[in-house]
N, C-alpha and C. Protein backbone atom coordinates (compact mmCIF):
# COMPACT_ATOMS: atom_id res chain seq x y z
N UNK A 1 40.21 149.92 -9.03
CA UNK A 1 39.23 150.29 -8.03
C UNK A 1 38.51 151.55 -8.52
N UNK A 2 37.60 151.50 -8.15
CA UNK A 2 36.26 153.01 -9.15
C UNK A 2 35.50 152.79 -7.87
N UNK A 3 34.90 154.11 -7.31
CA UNK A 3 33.87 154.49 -6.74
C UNK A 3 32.48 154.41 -7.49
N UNK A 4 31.64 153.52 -6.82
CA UNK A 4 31.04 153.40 -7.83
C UNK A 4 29.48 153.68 -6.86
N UNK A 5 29.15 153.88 -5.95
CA UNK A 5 27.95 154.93 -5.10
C UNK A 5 28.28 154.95 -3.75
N UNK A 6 27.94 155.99 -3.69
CA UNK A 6 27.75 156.42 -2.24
C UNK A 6 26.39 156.22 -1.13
N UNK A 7 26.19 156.07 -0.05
CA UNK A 7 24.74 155.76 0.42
C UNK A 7 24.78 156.25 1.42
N UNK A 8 23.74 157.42 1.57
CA UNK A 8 23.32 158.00 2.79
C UNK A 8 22.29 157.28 3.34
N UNK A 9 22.49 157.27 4.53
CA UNK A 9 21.51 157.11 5.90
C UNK A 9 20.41 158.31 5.97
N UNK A 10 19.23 157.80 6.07
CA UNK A 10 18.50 159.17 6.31
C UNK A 10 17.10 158.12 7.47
N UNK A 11 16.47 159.12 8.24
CA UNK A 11 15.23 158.71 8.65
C UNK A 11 14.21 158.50 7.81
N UNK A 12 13.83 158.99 6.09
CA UNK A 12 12.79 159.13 5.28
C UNK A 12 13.75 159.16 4.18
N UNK A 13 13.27 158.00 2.84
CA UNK A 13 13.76 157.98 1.53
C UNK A 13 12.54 159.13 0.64
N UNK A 14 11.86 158.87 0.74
CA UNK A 14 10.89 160.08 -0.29
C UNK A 14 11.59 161.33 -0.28
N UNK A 15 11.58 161.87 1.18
CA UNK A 15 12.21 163.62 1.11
C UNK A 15 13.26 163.68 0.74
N UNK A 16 14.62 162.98 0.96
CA UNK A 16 15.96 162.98 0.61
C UNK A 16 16.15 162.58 -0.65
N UNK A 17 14.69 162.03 -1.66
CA UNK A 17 15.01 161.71 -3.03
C UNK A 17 14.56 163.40 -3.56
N UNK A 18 13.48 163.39 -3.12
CA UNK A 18 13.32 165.03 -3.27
C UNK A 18 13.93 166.18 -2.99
N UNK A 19 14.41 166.31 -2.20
CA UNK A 19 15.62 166.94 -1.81
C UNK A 19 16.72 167.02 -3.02
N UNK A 20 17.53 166.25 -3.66
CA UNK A 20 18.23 165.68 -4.38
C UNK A 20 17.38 166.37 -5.91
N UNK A 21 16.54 165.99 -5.97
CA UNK A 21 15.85 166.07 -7.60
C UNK A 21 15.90 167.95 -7.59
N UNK A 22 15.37 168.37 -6.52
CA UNK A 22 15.10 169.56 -6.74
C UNK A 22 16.04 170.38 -6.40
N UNK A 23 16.88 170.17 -5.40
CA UNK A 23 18.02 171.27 -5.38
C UNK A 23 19.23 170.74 -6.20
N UNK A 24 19.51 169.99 -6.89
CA UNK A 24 20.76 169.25 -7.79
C UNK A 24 20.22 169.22 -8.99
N UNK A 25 18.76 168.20 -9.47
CA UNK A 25 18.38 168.33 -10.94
C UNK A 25 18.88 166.41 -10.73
N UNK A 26 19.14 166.03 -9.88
CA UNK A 26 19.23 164.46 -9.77
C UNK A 26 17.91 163.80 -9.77
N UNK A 27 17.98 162.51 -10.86
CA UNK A 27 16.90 161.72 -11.11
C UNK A 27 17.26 160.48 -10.55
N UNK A 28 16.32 160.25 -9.97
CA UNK A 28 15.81 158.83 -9.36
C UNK A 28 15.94 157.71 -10.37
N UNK A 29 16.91 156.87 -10.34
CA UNK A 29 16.83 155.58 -11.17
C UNK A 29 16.22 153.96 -10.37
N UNK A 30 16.51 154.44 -9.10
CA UNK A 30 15.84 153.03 -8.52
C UNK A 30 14.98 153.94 -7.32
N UNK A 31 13.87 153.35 -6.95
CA UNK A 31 13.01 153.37 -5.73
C UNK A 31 12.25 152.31 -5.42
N UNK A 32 13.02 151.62 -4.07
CA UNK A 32 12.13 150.43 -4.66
C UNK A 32 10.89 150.39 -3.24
N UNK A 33 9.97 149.65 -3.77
CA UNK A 33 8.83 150.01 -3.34
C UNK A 33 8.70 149.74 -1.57
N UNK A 34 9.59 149.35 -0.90
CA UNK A 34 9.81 148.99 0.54
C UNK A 34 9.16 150.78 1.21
N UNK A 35 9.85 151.44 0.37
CA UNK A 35 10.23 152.75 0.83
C UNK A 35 11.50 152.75 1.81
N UNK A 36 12.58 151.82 1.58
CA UNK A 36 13.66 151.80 2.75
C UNK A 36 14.80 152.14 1.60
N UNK A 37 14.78 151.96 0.35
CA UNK A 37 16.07 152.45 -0.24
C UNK A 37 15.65 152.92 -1.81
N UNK A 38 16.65 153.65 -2.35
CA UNK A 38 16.44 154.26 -3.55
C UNK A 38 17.90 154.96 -4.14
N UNK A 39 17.64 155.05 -4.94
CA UNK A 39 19.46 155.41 -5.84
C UNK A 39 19.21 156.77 -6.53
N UNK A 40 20.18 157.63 -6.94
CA UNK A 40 20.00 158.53 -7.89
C UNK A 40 20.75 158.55 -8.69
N UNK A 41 21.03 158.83 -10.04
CA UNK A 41 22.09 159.25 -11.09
C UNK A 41 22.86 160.61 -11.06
N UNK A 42 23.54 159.80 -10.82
CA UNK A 42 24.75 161.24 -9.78
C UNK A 42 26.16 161.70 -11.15
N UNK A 43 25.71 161.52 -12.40
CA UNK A 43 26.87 162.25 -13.29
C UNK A 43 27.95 160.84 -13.28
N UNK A 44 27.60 159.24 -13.48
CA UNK A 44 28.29 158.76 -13.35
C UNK A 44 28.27 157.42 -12.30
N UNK A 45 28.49 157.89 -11.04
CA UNK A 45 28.08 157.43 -10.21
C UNK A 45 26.80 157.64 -9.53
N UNK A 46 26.52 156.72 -8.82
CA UNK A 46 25.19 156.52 -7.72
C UNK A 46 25.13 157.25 -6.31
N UNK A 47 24.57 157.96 -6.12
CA UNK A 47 23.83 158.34 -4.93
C UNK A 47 22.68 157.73 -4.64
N UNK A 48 23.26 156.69 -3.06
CA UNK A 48 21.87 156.03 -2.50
C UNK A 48 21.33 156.58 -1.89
N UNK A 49 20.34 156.23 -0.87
CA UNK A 49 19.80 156.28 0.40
C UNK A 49 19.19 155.22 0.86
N UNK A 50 19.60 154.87 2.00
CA UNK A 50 18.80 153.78 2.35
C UNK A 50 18.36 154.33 4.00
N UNK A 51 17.08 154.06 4.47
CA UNK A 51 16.25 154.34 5.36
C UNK A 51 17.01 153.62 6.78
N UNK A 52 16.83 154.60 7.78
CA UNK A 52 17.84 153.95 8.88
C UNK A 52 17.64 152.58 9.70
N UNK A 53 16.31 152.09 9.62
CA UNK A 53 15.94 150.66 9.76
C UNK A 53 16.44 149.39 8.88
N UNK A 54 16.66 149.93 7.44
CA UNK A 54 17.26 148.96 6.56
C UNK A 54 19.02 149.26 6.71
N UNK A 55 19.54 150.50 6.85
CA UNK A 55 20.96 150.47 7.14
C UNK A 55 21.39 149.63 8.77
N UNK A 56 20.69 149.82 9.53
CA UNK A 56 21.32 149.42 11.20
C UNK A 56 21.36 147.80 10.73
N UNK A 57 20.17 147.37 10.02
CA UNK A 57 20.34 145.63 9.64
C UNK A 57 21.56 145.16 8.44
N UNK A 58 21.68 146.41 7.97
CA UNK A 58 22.70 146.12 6.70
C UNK A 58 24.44 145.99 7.60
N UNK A 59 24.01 147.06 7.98
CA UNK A 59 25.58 147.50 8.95
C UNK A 59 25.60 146.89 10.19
N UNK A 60 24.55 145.85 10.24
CA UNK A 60 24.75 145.02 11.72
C UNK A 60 25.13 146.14 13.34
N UNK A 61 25.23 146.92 13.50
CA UNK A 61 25.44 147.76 13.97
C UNK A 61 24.90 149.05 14.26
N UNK A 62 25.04 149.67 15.65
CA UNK A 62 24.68 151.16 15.51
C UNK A 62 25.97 152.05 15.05
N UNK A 63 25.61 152.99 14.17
CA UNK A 63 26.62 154.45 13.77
C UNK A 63 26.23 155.78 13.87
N UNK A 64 26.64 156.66 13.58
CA UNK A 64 26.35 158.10 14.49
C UNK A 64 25.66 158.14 12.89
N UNK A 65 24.50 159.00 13.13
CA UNK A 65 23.40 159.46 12.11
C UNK A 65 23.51 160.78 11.94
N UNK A 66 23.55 161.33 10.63
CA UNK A 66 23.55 162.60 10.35
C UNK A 66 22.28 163.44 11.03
N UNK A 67 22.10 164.57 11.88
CA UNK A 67 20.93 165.07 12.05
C UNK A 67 21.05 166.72 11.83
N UNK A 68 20.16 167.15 11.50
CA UNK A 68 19.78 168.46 11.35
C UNK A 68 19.86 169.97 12.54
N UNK A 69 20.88 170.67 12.74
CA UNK A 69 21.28 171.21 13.84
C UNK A 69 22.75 170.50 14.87
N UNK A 70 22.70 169.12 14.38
CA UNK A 70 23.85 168.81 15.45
C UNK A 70 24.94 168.45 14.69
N UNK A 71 26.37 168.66 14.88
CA UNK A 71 27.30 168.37 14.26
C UNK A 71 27.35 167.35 12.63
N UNK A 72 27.70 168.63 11.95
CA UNK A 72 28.01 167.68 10.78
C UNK A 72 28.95 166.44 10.74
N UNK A 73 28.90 165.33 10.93
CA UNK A 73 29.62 163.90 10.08
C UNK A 73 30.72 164.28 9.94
N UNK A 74 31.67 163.94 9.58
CA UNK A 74 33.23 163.96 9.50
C UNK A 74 33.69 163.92 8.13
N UNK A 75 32.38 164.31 7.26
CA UNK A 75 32.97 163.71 5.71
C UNK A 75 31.81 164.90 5.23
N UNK A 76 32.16 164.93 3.43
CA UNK A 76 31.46 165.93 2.68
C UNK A 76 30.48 165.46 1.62
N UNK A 77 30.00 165.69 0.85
CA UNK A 77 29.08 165.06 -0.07
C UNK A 77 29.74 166.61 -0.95
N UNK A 78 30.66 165.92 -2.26
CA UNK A 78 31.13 166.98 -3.58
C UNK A 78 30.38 166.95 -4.01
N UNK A 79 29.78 168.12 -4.90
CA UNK A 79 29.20 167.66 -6.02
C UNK A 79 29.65 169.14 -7.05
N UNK A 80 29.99 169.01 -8.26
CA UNK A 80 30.11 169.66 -9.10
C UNK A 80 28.97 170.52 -9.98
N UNK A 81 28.09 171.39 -9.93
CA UNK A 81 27.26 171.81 -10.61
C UNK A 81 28.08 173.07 -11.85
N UNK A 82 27.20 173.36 -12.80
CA UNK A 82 27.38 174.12 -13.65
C UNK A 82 27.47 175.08 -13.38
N UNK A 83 27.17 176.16 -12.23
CA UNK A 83 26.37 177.18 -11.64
C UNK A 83 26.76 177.13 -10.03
N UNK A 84 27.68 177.22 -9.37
CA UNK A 84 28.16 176.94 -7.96
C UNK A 84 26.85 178.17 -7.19
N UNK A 85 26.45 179.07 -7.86
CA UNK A 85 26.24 180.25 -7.23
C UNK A 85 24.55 179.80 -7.40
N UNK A 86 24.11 179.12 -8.34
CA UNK A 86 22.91 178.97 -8.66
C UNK A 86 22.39 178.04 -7.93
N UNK A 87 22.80 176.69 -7.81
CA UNK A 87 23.22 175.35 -7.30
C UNK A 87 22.84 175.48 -5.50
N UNK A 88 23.39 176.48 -5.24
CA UNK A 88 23.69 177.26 -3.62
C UNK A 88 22.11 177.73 -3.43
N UNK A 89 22.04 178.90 -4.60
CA UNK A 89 20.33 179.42 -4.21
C UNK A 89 19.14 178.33 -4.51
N UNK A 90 19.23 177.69 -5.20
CA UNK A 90 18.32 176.62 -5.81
C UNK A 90 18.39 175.84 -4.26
N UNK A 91 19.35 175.02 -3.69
CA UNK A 91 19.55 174.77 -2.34
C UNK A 91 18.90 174.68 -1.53
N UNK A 92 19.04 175.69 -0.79
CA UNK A 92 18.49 176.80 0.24
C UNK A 92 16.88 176.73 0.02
N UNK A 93 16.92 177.08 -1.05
CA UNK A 93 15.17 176.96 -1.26
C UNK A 93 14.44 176.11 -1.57
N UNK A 94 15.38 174.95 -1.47
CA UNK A 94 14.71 173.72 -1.59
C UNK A 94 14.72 172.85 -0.05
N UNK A 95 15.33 174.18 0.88
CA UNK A 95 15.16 173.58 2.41
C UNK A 95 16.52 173.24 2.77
N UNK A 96 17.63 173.75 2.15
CA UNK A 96 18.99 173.15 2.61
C UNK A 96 19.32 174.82 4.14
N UNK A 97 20.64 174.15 4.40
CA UNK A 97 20.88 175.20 5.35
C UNK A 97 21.81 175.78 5.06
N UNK A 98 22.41 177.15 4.78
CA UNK A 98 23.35 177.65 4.51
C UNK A 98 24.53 177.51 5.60
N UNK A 99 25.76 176.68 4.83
CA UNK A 99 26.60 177.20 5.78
C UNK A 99 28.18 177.71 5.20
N UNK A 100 28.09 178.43 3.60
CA UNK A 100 28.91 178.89 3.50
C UNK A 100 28.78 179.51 1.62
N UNK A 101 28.22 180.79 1.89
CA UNK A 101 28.43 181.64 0.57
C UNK A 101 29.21 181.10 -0.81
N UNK A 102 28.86 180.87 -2.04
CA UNK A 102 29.97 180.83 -2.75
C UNK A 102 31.17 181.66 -2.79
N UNK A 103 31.80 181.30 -2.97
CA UNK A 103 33.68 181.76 -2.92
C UNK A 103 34.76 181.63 -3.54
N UNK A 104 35.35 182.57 -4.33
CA UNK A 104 36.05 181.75 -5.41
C UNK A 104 37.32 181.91 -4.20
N UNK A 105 38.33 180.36 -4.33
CA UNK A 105 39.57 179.77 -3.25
C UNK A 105 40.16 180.46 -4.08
N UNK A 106 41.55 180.74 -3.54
CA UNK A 106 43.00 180.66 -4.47
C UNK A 106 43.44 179.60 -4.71
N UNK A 107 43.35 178.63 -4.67
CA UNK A 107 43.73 177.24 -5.43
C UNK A 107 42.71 177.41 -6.61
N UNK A 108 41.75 178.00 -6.97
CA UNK A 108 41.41 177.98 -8.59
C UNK A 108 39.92 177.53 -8.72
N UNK A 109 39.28 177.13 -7.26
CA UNK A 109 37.46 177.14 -7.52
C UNK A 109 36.71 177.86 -6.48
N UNK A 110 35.68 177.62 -7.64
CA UNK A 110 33.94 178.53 -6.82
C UNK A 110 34.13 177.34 -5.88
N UNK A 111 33.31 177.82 -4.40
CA UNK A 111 33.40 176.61 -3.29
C UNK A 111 32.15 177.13 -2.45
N UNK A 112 30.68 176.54 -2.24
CA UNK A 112 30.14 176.54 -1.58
C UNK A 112 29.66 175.51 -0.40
N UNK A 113 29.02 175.61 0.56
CA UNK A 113 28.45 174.48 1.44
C UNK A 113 27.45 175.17 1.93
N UNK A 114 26.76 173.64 2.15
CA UNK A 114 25.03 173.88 2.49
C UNK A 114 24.92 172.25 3.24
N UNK A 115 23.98 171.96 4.15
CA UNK A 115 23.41 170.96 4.80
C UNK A 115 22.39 170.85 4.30
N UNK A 116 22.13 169.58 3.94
CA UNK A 116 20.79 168.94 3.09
C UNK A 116 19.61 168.51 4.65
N UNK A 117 18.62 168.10 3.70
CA UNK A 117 17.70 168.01 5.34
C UNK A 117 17.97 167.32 5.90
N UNK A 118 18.78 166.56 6.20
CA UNK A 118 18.95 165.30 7.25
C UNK A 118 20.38 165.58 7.81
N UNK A 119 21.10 167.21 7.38
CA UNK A 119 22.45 167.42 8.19
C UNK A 119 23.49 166.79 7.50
N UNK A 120 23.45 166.68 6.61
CA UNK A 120 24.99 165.96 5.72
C UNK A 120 25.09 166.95 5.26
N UNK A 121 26.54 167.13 5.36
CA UNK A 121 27.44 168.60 4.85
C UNK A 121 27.62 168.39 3.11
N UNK A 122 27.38 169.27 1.94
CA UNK A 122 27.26 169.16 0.75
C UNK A 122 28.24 170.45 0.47
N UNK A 123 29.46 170.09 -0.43
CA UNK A 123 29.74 171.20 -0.95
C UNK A 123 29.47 171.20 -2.32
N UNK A 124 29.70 172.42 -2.54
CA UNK A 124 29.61 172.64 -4.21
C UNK A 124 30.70 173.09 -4.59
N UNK A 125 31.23 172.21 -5.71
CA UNK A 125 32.29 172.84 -6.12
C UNK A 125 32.87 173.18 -7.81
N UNK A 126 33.48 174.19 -8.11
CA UNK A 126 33.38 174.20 -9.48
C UNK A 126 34.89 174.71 -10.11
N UNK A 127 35.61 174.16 -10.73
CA UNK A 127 37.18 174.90 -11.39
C UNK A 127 36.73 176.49 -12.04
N UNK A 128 37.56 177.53 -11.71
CA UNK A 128 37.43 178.18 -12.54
C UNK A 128 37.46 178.85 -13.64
């Protein structure tokens, strides 16, 4: 068994691909022209998105949607950068929300978090 992508829900695929390119350095390998879904090259694995009209038909179902200001989701989005401290400011100024300084843990890493625009909790994390 391998993890092999992850897929966020968002209201808009353009900004959340942008989002992604500019505060991570993640490139777009699929966008496909619907404008309802798109992939990124995530170090390995895939980071999707698919637009919340094409997920409610995928998932047959309604599910709680990440939003901006209201409770983060129950889960994290890792991601490992080179630069935990850089990664964090690059972030922020690419429109993320701060919700936690880099920090080096005593278990042995740099550890930041930030909310991307659509409210999914992102940490950053790095060994030291």
């Amino acid at each position: 068994m391998k993890l092999t992508y992850t897929t966020l829900f968002v209201p808009e695929i353009a900004p959340a691909v942008s989002f992604y390119e500019k505060s991570f350095g993640m490139k777009a390998k699929l966008v496909h022209e619907s404008g309802q879904y798109a992939e990124l090259e995530a170090g390995g694995t895939t980071l999707a998105f698919a637009a919340h009209d094409l997920a409610r038909r995928v998932v047959g179902r309604e599910y709680v949607a990440a939003t901006p200001g209201g409770a983060p989701l129950g889960f994290e989005l890792a991601l490992e950068p080179d630069d935990v401290a850089e990664a964090y400011e690059r972030a922020l100024a690419a429109g993320a929300e701060a919700v936690s300084a880099p920090e080096a843990k005593p278990w042995g890493q740099m550890v930041a978090y930030v909310r991307d625009a659509n409210g999914v909790l992102v940490a950053l994390i790095r060994e030291l």
